[in-house]
N, C-alpha and C. Protein backbone atom coordinates (compact mmCIF):
# COMPACT_ATOMS: atom_id res chain seq x y z
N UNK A 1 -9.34 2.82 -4.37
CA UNK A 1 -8.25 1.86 -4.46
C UNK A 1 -8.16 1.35 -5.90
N UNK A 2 -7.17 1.46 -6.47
CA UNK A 2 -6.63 0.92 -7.62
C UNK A 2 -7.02 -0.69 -7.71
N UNK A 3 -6.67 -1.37 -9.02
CA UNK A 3 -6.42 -2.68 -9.45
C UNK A 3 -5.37 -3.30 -9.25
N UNK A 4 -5.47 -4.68 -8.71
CA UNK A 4 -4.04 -5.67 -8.42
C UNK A 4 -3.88 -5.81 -10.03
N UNK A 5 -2.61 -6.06 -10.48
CA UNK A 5 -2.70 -6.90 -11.53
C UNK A 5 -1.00 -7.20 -11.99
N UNK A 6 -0.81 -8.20 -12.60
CA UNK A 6 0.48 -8.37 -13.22
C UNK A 6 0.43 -7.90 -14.20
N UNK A 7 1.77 -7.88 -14.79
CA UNK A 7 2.32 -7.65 -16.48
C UNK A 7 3.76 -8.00 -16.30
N UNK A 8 4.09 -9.21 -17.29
CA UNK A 8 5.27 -9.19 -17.54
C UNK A 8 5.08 -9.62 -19.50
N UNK A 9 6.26 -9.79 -20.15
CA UNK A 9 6.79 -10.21 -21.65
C UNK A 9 7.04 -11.40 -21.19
N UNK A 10 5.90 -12.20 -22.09
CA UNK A 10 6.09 -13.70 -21.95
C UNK A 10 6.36 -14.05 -23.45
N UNK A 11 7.49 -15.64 -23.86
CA UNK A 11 7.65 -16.06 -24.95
C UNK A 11 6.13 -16.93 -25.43
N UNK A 12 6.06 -17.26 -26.64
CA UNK A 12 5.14 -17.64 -26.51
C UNK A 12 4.35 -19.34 -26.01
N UNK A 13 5.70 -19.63 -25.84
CA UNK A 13 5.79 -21.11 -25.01
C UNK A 13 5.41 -20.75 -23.23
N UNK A 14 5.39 -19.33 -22.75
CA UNK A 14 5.16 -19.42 -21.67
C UNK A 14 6.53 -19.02 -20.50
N UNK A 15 7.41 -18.47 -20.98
CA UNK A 15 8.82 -18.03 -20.33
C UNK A 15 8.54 -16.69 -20.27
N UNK A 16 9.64 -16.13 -19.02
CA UNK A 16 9.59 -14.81 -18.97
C UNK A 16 10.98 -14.80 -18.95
N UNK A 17 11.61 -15.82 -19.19
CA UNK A 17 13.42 -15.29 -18.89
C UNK A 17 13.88 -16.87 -19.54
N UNK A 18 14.93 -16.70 -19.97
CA UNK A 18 15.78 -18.24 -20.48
C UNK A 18 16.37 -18.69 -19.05
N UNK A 19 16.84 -20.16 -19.12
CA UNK A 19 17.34 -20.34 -17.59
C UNK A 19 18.36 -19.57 -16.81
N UNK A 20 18.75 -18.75 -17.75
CA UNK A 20 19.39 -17.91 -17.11
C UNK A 20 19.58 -16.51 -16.82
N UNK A 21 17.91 -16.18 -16.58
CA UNK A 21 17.57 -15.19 -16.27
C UNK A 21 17.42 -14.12 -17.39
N UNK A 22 17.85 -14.87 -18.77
CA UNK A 22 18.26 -13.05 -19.54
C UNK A 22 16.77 -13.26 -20.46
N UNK A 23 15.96 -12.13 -20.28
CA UNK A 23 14.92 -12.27 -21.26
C UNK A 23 14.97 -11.97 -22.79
N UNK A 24 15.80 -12.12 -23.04
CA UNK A 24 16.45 -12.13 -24.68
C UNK A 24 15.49 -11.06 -25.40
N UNK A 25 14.87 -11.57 -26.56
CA UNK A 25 13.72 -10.72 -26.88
C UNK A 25 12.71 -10.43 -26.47
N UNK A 26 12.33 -11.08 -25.80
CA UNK A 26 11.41 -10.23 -24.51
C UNK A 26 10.50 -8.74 -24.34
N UNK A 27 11.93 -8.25 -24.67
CA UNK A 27 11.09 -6.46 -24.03
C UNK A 27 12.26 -5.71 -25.51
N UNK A 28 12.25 -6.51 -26.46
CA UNK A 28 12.64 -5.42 -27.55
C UNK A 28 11.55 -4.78 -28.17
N UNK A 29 10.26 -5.21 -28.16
CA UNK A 29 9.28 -4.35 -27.94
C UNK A 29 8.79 -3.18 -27.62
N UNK A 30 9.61 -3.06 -26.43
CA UNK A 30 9.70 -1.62 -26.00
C UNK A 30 10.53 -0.57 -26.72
N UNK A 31 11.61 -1.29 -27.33
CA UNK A 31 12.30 -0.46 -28.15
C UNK A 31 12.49 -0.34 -29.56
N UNK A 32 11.01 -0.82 -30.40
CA UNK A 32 11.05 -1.55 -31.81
C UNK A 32 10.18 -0.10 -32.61
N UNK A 33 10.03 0.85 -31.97
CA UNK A 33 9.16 1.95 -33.25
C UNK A 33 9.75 3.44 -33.03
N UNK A 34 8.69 3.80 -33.30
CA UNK A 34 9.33 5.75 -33.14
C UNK A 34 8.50 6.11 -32.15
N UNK A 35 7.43 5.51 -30.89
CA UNK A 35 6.96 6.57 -30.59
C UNK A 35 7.30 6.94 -28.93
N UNK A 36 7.94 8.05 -28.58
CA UNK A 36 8.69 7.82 -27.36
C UNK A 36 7.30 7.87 -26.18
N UNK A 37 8.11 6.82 -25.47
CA UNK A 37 6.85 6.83 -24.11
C UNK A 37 7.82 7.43 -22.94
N UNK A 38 8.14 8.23 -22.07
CA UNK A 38 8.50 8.41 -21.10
C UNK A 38 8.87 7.51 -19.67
N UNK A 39 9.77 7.22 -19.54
CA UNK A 39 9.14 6.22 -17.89
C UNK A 39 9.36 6.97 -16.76
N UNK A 40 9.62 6.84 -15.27
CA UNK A 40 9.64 7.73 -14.39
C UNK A 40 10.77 7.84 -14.11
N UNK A 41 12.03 7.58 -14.82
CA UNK A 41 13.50 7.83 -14.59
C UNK A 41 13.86 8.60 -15.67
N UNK A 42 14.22 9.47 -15.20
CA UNK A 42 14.81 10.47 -16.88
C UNK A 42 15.82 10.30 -17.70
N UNK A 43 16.33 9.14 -17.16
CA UNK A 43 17.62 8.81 -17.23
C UNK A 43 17.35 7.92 -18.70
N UNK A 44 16.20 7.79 -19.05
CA UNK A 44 15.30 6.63 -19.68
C UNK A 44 14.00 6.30 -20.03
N UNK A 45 13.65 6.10 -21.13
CA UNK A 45 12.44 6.33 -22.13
C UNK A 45 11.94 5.18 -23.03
N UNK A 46 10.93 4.76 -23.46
CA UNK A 46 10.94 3.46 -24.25
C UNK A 46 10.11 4.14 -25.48
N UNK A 47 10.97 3.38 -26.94
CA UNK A 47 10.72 3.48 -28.12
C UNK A 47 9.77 2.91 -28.36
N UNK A 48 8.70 2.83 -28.88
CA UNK A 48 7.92 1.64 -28.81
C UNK A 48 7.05 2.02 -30.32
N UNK A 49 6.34 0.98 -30.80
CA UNK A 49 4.97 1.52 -31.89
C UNK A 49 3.98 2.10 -31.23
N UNK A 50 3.01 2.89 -31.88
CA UNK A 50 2.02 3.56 -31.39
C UNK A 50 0.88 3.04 -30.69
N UNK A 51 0.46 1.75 -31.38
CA UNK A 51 -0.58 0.98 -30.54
C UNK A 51 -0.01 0.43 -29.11
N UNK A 52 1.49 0.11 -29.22
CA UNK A 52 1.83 -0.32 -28.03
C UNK A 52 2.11 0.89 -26.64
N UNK A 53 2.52 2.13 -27.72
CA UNK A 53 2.39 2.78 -26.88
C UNK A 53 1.43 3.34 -26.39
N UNK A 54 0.25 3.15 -26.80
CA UNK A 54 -1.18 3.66 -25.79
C UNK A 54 -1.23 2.57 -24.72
N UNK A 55 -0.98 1.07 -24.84
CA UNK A 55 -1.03 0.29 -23.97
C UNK A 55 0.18 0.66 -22.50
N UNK A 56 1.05 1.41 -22.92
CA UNK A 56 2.18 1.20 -22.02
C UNK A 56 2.02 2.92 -21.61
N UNK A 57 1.32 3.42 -22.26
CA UNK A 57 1.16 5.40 -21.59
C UNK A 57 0.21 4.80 -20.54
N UNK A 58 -1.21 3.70 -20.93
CA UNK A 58 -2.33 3.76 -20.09
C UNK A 58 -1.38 2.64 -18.31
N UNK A 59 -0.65 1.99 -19.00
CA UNK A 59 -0.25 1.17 -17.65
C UNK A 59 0.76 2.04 -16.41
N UNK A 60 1.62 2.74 -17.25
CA UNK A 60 2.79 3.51 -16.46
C UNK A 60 1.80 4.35 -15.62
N UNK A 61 0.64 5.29 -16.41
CA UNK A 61 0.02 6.58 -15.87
C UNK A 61 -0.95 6.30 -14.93
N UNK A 62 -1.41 5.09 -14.33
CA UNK A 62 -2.36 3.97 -13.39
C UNK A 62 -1.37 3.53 -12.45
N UNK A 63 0.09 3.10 -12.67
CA UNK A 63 0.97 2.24 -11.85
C UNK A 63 1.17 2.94 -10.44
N UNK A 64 0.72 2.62 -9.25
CA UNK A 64 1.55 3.05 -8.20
C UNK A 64 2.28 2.59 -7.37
N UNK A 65 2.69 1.34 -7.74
CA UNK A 65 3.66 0.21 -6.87
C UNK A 65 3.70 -0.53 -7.87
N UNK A 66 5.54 -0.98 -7.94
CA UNK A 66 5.33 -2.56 -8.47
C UNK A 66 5.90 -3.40 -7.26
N UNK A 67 5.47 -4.67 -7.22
CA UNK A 67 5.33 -5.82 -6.39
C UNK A 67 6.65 -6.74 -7.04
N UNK A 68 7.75 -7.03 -6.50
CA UNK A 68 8.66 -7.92 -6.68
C UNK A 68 8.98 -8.81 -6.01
N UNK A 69 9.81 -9.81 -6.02
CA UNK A 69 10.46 -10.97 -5.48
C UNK A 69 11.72 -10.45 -5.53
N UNK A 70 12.24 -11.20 -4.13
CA UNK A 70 13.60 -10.72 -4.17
C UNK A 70 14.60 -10.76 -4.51
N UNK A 71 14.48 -12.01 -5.71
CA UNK A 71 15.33 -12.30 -6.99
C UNK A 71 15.47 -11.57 -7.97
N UNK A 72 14.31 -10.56 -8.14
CA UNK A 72 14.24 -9.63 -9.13
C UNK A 72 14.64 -8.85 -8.73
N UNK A 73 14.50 -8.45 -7.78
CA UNK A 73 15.02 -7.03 -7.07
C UNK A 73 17.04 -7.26 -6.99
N UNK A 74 17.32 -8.56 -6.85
CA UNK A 74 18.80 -8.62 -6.72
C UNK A 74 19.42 -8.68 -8.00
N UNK A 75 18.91 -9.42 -9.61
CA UNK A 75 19.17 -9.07 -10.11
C UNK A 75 19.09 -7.45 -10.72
N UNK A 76 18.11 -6.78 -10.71
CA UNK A 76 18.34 -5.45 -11.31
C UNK A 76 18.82 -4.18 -10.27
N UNK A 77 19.70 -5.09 -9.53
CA UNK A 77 19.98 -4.03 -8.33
C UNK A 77 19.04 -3.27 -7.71
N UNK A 78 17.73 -3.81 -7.27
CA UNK A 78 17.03 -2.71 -6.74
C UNK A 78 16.65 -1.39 -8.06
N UNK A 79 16.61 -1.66 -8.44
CA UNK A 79 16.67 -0.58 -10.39
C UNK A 79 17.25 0.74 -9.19
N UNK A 80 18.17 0.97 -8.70
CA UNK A 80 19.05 1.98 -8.20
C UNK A 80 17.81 2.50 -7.22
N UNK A 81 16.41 1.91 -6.83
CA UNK A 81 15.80 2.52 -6.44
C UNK A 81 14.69 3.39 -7.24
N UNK A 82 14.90 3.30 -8.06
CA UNK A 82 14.06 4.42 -9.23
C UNK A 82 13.23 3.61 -9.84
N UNK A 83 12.14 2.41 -10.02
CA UNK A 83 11.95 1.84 -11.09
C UNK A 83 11.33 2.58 -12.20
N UNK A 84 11.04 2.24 -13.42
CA UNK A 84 10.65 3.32 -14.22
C UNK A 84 9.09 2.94 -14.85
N UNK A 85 8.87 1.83 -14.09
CA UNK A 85 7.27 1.80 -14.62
C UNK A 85 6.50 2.44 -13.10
N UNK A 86 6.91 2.66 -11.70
CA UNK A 86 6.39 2.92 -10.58
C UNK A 86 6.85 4.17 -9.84
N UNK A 87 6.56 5.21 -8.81
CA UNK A 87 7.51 5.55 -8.22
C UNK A 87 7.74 4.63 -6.88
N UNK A 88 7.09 3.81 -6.76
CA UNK A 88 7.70 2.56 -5.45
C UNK A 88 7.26 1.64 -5.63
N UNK A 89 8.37 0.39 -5.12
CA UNK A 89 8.49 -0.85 -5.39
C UNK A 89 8.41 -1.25 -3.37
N UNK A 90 7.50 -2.78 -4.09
CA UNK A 90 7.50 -3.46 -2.92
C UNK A 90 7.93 -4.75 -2.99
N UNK A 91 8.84 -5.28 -2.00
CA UNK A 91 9.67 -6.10 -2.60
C UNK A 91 9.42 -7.51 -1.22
N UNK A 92 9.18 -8.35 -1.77
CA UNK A 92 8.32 -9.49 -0.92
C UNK A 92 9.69 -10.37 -0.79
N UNK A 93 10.12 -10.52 0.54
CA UNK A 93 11.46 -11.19 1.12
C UNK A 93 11.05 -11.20 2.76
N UNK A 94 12.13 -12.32 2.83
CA UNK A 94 12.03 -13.19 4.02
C UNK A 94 13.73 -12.07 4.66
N UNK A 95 14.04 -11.78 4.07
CA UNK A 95 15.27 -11.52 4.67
C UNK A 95 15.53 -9.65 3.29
N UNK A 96 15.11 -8.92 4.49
CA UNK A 96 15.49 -7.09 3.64
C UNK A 96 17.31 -7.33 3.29
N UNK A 97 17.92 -6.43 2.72
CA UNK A 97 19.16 -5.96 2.76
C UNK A 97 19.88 -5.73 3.74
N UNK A 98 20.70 -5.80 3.94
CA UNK A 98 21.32 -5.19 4.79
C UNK A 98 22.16 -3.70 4.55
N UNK A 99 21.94 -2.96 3.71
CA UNK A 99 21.84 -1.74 3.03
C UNK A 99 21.40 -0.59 3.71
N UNK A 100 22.02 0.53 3.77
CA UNK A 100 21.16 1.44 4.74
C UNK A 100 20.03 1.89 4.63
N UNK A 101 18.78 1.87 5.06
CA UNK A 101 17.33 2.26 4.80
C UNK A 101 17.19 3.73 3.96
N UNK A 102 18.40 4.44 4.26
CA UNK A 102 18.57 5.78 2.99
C UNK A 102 18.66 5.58 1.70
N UNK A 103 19.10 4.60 1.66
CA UNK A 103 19.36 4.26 0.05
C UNK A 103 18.04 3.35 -0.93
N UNK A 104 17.35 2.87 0.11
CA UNK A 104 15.79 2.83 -0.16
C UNK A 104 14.76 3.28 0.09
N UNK A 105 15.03 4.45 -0.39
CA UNK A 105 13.66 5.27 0.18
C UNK A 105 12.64 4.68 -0.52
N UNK A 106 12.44 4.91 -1.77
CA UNK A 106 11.69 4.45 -2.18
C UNK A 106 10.69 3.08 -2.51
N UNK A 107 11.59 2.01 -1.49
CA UNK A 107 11.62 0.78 -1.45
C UNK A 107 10.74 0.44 -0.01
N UNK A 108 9.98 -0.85 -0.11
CA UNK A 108 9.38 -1.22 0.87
C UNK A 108 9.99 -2.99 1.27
N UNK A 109 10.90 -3.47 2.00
CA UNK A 109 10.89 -4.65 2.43
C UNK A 109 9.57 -5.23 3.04
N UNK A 110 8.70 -6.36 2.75
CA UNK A 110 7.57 -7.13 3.28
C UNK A 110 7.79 -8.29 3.33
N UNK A 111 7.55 -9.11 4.49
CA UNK A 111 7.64 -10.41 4.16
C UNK A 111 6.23 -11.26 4.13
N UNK A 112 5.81 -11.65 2.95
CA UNK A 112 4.89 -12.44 2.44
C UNK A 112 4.16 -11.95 1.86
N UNK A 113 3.61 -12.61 0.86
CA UNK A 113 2.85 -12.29 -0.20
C UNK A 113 1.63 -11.59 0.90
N UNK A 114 0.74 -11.82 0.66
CA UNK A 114 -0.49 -11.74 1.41
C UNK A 114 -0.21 -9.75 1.82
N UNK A 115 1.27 -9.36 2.75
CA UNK A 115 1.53 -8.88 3.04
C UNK A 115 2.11 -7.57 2.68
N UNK A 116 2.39 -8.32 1.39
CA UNK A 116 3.29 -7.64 0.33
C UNK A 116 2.17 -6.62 -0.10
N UNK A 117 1.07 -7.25 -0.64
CA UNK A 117 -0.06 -6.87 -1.73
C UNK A 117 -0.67 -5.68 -0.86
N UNK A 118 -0.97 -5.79 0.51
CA UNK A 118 -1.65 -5.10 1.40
C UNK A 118 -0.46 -3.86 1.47
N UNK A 119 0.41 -3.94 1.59
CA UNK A 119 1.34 -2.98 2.02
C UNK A 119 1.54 -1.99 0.76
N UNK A 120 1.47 -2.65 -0.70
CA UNK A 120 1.58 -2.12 -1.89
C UNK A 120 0.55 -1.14 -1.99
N UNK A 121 -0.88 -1.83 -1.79
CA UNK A 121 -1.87 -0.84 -1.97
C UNK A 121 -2.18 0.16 -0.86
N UNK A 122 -1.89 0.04 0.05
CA UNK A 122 -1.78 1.30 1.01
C UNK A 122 -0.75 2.61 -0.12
N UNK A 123 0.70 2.00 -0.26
CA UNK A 123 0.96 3.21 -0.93
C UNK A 123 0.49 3.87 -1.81
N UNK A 124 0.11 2.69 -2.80
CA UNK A 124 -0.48 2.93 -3.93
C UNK A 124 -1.68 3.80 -3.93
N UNK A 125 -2.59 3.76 -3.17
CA UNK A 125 -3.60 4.47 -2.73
C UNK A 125 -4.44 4.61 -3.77
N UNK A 126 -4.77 5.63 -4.81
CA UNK A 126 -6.38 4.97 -6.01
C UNK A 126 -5.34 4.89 -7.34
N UNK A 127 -4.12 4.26 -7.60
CA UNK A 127 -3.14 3.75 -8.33
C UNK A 127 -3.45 2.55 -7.90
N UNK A 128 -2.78 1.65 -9.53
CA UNK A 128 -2.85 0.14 -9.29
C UNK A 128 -0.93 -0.50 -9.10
N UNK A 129 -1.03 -1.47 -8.82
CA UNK A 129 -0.63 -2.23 -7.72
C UNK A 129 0.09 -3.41 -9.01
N UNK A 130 1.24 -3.29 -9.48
CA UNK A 130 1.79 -4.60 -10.68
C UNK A 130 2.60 -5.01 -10.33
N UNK A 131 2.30 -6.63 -10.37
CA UNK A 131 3.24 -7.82 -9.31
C UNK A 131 3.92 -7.66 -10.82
N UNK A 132 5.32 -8.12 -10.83
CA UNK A 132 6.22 -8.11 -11.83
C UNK A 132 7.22 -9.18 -11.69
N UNK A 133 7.03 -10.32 -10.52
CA UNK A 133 7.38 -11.28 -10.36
C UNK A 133 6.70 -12.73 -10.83
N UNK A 134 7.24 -14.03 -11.56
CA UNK A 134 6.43 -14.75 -11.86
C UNK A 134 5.54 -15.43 -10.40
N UNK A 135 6.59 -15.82 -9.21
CA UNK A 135 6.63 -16.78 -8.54
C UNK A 135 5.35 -16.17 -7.17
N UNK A 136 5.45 -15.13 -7.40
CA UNK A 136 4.79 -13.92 -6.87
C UNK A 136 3.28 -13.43 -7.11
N UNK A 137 3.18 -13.32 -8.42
CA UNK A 137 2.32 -13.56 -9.39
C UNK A 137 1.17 -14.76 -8.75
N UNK A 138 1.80 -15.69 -8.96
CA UNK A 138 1.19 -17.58 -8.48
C UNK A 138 0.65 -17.46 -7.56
N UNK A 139 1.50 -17.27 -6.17
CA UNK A 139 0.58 -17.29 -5.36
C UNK A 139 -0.23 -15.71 -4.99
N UNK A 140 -0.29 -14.82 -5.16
CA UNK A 140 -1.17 -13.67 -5.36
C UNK A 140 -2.32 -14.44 -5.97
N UNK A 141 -2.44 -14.91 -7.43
CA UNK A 141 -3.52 -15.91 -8.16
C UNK A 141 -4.10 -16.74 -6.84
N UNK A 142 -3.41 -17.25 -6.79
CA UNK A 142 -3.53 -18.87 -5.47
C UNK A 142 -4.45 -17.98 -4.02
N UNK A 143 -3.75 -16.80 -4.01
CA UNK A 143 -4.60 -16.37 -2.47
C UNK A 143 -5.89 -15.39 -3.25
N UNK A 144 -5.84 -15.23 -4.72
CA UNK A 144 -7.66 -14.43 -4.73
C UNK A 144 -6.99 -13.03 -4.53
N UNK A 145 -5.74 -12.23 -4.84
CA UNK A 145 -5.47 -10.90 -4.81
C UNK A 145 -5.24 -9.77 -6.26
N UNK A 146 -5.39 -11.08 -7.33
CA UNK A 146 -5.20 -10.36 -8.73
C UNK A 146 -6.30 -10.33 -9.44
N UNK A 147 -6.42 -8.68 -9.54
CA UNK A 147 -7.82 -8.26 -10.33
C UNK A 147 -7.63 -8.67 -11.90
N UNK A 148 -6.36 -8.57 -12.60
CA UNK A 148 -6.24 -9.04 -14.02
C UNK A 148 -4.69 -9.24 -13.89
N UNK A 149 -4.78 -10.43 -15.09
CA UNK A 149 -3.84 -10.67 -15.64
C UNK A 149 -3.15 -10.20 -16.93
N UNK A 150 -1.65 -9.80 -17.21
CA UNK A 150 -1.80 -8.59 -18.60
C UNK A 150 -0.24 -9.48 -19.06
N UNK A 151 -0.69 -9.71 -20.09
CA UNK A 151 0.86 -10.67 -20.58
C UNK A 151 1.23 -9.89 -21.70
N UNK A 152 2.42 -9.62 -22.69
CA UNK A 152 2.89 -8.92 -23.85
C UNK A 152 3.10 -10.11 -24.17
N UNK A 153 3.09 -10.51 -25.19
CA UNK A 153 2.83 -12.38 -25.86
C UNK A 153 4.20 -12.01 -26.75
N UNK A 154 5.04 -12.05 -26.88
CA UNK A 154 6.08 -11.60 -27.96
C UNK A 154 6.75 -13.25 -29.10
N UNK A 155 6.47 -12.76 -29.79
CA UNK A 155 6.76 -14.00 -31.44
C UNK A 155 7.79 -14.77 -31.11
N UNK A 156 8.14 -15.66 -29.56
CA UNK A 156 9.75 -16.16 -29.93
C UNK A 156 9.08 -17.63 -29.03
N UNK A 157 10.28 -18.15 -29.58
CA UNK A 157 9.70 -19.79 -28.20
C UNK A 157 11.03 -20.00 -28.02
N UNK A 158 11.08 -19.86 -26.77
CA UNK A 158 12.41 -20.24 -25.61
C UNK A 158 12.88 -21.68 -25.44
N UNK A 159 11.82 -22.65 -25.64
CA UNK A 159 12.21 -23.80 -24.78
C UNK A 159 12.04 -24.19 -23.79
N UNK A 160 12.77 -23.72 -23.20
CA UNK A 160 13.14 -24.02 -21.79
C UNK A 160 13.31 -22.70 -20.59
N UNK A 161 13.33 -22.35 -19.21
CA UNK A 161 13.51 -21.31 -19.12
C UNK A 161 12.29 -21.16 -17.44
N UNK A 162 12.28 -19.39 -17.24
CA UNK A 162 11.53 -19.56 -16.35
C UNK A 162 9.87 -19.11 -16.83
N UNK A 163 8.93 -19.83 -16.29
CA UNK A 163 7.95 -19.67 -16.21
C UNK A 163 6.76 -18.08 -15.98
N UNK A 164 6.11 -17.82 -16.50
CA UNK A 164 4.95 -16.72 -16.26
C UNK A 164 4.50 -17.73 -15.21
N UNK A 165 3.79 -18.39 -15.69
CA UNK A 165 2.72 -19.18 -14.53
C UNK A 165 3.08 -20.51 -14.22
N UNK A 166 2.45 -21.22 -13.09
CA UNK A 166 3.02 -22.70 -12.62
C UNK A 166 1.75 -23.23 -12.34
N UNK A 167 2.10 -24.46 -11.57
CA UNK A 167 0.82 -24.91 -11.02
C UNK A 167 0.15 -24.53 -10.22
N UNK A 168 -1.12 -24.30 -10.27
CA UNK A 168 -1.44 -23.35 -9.14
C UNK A 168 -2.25 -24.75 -8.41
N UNK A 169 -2.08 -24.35 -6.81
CA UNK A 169 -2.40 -25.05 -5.56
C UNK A 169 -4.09 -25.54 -6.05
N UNK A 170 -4.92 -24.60 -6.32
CA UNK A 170 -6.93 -24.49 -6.37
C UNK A 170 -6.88 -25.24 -8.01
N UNK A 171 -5.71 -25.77 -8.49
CA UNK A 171 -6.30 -26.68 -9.55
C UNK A 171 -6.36 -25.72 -10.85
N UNK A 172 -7.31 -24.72 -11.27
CA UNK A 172 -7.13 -24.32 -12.50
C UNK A 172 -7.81 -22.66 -11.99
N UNK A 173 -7.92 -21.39 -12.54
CA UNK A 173 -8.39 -20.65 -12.39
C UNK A 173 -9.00 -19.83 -14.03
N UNK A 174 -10.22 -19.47 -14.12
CA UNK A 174 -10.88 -18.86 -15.03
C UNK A 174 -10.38 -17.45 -15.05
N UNK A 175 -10.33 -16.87 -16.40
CA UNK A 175 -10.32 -15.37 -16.59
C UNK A 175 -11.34 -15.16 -17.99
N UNK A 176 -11.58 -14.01 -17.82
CA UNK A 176 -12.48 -13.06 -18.59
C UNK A 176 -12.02 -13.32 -19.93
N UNK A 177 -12.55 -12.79 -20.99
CA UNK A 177 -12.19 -12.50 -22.09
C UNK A 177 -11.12 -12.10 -22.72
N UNK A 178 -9.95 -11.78 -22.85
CA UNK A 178 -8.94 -10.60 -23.39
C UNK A 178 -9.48 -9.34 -24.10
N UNK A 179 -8.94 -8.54 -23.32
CA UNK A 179 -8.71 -7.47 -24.26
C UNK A 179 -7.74 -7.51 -24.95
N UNK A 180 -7.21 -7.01 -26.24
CA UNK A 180 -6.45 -7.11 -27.22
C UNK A 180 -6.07 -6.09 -28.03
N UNK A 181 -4.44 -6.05 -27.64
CA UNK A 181 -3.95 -4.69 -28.31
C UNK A 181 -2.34 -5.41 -29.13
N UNK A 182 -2.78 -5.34 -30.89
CA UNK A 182 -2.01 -5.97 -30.90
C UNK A 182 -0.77 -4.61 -31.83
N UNK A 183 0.24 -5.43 -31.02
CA UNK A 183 1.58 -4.29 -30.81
C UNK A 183 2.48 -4.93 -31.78
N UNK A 184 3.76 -3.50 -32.04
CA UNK A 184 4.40 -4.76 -33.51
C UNK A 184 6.05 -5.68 -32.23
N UNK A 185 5.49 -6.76 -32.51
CA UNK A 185 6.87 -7.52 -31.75
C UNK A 185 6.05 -8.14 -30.26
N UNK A 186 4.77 -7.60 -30.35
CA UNK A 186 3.81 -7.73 -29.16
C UNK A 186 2.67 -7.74 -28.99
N UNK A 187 1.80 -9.17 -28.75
CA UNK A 187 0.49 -8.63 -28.85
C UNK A 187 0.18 -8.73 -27.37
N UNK A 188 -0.46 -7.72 -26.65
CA UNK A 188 -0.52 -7.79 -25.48
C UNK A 188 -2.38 -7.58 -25.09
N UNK A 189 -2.19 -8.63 -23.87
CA UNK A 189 -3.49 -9.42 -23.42
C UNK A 189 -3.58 -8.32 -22.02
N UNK A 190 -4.78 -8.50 -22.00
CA UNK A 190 -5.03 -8.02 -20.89
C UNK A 190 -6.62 -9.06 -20.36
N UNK A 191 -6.26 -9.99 -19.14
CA UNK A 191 -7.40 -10.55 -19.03
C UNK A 191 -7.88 -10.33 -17.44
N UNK A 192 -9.14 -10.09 -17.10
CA UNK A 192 -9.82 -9.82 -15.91
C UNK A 192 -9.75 -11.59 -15.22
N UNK A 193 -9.59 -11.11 -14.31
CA UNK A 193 -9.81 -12.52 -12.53
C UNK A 193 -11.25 -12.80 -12.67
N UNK A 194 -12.06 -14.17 -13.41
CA UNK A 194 -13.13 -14.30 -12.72
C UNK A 194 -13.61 -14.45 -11.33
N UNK A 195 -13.96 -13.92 -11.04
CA UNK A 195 -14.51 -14.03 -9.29
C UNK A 195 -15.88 -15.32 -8.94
């Protein structure tokens, strides 16, 4: 069995999106060098620098589910079904689509976290498992299901906006050391769940 873990592009105030959802500079990162990384849609490829791209060859080529909220999933339309860091997404909602189940194959409706995570790693099988939701994220932390935490720290401060992390319910939680890969437009963390 693979590793739970998140990754999203956080500002460095701690946002993953302005209040209105658009992550501005965010993920220009992905498209700031010469060295092409592939994703699993052909349709589409990320430019990236070289250090970043060993970080983002080693995450895509490990990924076997990403874990969403169903806000994410409505804004990027379901990514047509294809996402390009996974070949399946699990998508944590109280209420599926009403969409015909053909048009998500690749898609898993779950309702609840707890549920979500379990259902992810079954597919996932010795692939890891990346929540890509903030709110999602929290409580995964909160229930003891995330093996590491992996943030892309990118040079901007938002203000205001939505959150990577919130308050968590258990008060404060410890992590490991960082690993540290620093990328141009991105320095990206990678920190282990103390247990």
């Amino acid at each position: 069995m693979g590793k739970v873990l998140s990754h999203m592009a956080m500002s460095l105030d701690g946002f993953i999106a302005n209040p209105f959802d658009d992550p501005g500079e965010l993920h220009e990162w992905y498209w700031s060098g010469g060295v092409t990384v592939p994703s699993l849609r052909e349709d589409m490829s990320f430019e990236t620098d070289e250090v970043s791209a060993g970080m983002l060859r080693d995450l895509l080529e490990h990924a076997g589910v990403i874990v969403s909220g169903r806000r994410l999933f409505d804004l990027t339309n379901g990514w047509d079904d294809r996402h390009p860091a996974a070949p399946a997404v699990v998508v944590v909602t109280h209420h599926p689509p009403d969409d015909p189940a053909e048009r998500w194959r690749n898609t898993t409706f779950v309702d609840g976290v707890e549920a979500a995570v379990a259902a992810a790693q079954v597919v996932a099988g010795d692939k890891d498992v990346i929540i890509a939701s903030p709110s999602i994220v929290n409580q995964a932390l909160e229930l003891g299901l995330v093996d590491e935490v992996c943030v892309s720290l990118v040079p901007v401060l938002f203000g205001e906006g939505i959150p990577y992390f919130t308050k968590l319910a258990l008060g404060h939680l410890l992590l490991e050391d960082p690993v540290v890969v620093h990328g141009h437009r991105a320095l990206h963390l990678r920190y282990a769940v103390r247990r």
